[in-house]
Structures are given as structure tokens and as C-alpha cells.
N, C-alpha and C. Protein backbone atom coordinates (compact mmCIF):
# COMPACT_ATOMS: atom_id res chain seq x y z
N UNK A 1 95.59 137.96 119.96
CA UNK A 1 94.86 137.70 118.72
C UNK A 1 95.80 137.24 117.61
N UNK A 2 96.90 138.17 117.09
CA UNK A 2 98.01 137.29 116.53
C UNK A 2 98.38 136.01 116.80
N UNK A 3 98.59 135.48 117.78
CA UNK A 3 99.19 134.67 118.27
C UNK A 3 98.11 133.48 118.13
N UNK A 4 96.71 133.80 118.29
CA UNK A 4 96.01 132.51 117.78
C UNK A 4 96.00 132.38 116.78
N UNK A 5 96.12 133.63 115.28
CA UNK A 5 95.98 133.31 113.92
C UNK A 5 97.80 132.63 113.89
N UNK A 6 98.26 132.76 114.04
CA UNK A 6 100.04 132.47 113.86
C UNK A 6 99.48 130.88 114.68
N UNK A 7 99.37 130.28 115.43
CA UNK A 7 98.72 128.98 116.01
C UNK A 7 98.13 128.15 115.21
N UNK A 8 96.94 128.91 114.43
CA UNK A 8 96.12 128.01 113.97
C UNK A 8 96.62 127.57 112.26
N UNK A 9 97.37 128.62 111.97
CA UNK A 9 98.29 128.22 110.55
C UNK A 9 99.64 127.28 110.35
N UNK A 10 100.17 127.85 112.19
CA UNK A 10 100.93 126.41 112.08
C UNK A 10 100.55 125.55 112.48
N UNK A 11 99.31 125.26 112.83
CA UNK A 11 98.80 123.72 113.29
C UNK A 11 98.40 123.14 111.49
N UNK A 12 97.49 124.11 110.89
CA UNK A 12 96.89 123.51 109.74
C UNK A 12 98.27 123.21 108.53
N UNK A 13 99.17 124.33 108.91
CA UNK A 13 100.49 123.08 108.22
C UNK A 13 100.63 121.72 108.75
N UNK A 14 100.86 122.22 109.91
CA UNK A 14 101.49 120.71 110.13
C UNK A 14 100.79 119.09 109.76
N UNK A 15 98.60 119.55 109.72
CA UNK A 15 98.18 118.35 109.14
C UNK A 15 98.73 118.46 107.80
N UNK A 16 98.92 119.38 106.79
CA UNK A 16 98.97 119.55 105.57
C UNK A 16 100.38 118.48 105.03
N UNK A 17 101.45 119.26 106.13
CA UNK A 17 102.96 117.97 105.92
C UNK A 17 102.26 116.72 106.58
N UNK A 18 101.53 116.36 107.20
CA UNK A 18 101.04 114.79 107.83
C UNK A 18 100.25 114.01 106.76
N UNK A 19 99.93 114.82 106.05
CA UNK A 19 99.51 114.13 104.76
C UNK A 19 99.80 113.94 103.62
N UNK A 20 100.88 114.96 103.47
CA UNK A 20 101.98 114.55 102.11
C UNK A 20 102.83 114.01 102.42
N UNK A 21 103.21 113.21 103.69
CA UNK A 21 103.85 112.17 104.03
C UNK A 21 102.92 111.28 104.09
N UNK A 22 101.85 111.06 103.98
CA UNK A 22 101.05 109.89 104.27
C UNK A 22 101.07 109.63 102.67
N UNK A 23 100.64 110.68 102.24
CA UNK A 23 100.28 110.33 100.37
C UNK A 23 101.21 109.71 99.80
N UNK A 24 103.08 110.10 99.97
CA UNK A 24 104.24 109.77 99.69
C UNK A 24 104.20 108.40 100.06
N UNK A 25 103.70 108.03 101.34
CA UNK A 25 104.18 106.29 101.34
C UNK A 25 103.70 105.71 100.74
N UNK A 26 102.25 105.82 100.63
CA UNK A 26 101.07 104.58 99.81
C UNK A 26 102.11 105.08 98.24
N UNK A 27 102.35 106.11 97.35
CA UNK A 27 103.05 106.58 96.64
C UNK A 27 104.05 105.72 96.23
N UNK A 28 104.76 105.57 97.24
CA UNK A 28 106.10 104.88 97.48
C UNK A 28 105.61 103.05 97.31
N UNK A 29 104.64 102.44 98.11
CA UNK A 29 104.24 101.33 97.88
C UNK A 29 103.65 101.29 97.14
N UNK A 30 102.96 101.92 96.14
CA UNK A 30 102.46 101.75 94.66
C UNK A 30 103.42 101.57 93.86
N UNK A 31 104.24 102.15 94.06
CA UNK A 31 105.36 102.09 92.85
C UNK A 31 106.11 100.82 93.08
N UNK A 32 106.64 100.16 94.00
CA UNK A 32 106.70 99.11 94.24
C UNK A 32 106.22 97.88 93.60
N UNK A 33 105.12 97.89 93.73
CA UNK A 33 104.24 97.08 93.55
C UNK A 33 103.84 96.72 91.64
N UNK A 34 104.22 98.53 91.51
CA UNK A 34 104.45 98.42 89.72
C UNK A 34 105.50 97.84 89.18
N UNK A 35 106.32 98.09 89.96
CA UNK A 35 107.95 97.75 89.51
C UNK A 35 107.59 95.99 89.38
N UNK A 36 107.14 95.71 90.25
CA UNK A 36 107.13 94.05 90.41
C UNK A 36 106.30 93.58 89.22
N UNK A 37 105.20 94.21 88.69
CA UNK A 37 103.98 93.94 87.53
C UNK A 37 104.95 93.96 86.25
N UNK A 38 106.41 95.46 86.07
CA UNK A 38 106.58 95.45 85.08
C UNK A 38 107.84 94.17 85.08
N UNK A 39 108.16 93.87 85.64
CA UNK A 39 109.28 92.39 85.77
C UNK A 39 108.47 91.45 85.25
N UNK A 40 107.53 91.03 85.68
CA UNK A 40 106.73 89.72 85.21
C UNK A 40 105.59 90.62 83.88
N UNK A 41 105.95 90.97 83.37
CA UNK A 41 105.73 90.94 81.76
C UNK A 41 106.44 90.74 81.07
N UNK A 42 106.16 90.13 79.66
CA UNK A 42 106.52 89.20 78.96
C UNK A 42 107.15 88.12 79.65
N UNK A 43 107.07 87.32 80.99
CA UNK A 43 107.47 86.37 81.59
C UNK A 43 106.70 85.01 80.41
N UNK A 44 105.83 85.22 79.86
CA UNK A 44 104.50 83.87 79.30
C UNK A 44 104.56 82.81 80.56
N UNK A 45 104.45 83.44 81.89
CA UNK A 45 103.50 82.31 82.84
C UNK A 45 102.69 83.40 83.43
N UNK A 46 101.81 82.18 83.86
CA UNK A 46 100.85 83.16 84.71
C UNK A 46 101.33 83.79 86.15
N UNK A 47 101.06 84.68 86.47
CA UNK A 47 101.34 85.34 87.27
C UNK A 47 100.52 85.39 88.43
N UNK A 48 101.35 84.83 89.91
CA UNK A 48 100.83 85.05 90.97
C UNK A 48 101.01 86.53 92.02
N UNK A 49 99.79 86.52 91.81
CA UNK A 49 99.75 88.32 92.18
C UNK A 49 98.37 88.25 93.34
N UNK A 50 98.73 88.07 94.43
CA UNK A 50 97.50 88.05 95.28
C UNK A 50 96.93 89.19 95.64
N UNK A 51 97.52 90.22 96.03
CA UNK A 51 96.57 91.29 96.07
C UNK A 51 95.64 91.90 94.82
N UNK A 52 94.42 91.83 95.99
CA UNK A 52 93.59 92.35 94.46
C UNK A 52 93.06 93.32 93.80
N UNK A 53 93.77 94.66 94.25
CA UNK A 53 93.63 95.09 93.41
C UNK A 53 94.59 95.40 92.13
N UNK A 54 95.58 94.43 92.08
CA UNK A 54 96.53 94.49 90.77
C UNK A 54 95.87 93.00 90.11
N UNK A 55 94.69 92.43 90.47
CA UNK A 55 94.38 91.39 89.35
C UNK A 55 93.73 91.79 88.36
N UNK A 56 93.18 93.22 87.54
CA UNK A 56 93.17 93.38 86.40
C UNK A 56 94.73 93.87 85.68
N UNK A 57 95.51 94.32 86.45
CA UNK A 57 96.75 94.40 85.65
C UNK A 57 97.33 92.87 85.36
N UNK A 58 97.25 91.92 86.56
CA UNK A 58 97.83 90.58 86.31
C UNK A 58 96.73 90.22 84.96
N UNK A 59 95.89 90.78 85.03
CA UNK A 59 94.64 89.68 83.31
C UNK A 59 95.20 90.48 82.15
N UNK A 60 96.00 91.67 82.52
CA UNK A 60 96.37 92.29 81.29
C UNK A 60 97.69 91.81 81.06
N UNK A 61 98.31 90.90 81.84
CA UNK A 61 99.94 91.20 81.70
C UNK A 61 99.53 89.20 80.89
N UNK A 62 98.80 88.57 80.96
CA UNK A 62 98.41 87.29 80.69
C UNK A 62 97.94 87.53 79.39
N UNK A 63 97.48 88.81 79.01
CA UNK A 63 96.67 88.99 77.40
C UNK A 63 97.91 89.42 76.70
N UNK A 64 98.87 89.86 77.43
CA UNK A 64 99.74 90.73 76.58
C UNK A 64 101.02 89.44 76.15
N UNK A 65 100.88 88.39 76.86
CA UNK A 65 102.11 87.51 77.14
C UNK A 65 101.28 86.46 75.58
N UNK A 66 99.90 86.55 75.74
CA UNK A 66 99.32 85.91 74.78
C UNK A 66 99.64 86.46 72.92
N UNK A 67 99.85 87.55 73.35
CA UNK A 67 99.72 88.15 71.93
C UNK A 67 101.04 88.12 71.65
N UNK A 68 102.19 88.38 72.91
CA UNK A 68 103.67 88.26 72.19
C UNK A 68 104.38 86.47 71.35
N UNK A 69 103.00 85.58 71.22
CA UNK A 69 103.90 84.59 70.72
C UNK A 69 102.81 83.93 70.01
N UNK A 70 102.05 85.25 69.22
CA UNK A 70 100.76 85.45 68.11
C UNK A 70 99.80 84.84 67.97
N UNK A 71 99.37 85.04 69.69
CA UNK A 71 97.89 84.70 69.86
C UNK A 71 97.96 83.49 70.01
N UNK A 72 98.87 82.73 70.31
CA UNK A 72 98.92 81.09 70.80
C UNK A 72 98.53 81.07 72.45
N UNK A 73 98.05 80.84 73.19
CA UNK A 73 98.15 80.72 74.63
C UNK A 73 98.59 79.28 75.37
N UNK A 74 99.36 78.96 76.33
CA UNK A 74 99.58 77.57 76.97
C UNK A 74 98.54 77.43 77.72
N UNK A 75 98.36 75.97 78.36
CA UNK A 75 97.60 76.23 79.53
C UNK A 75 97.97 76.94 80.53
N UNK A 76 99.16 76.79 80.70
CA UNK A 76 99.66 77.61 82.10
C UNK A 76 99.25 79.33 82.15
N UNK A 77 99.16 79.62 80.89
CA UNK A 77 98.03 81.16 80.87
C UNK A 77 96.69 81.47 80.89
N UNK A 78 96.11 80.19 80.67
CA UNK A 78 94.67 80.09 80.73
C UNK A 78 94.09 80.00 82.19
């Protein structure tokens, strides 16, 4: 009877570490992916950013590039 409760706690660790290593990578490739968003700000071009879910950060990093040279925009930001 011990021996199944001592079993079943180290099994439910072990999903518990299988998923704070899973959480850590996407983690790890998010941050990535920020690092790259915060480089191309204040660049004033538009920014090719194909994945989509960083194209509302790419429409924010295009509003923000707009306002650093007082609300003038090029075409190349439009």
C-alpha cells in the first residue's frame, strides 16, 4: 500500500517536471522572439515579422516609429 502511494507521487512529479520544462521552452522562445521586436524599434522601417501572432506588436512598433519623428510617417511605414 505504501509503495503504490510513494509510485503514484513520483509519477505525478515527474508529469509536473515534464511540464515546467515544456513551459520553460515556449518561455525561452518567447523571449526570443521579444528580443528581436525590441531591436527593430525605433528602426522607422516597416517591419517584417511573419509570424502572426507578433503582428499587433509589429502595428505598434510602426505607430511608435511614427510618433518618434512627430507624427510624420514615410511610405515605407504605411
Amino acid at each position: 500500500m505504501i509503495g503504490d502511494v510513494a509510485q503514484s507521487q513520483l509519477s505525478r512529479c515527474g508529469q509536473i517536471e515534464g511540464t515546467i520544462e515544456t513551459l520553460l521552452d515556449r518561455l525561452h522562445e518567447d523571449r526570443r522572439q521579444v528580443v528581436h521586436i525590441d531591436e527593430l524599434k525605433g528602426c522607422g522601417r516597416r517591419a517584417r515579422i511573419r509570424d502572426p501572432r507578433l503582428a499587433e506588436q509589429r502595428r505598434q512598433i510602426i505607430v511608435h516609429s511614427r510618433t518618434d519623428d512627430g507624427g510624420r510617417a514615410s511610405d515605407e511605414e504605411a
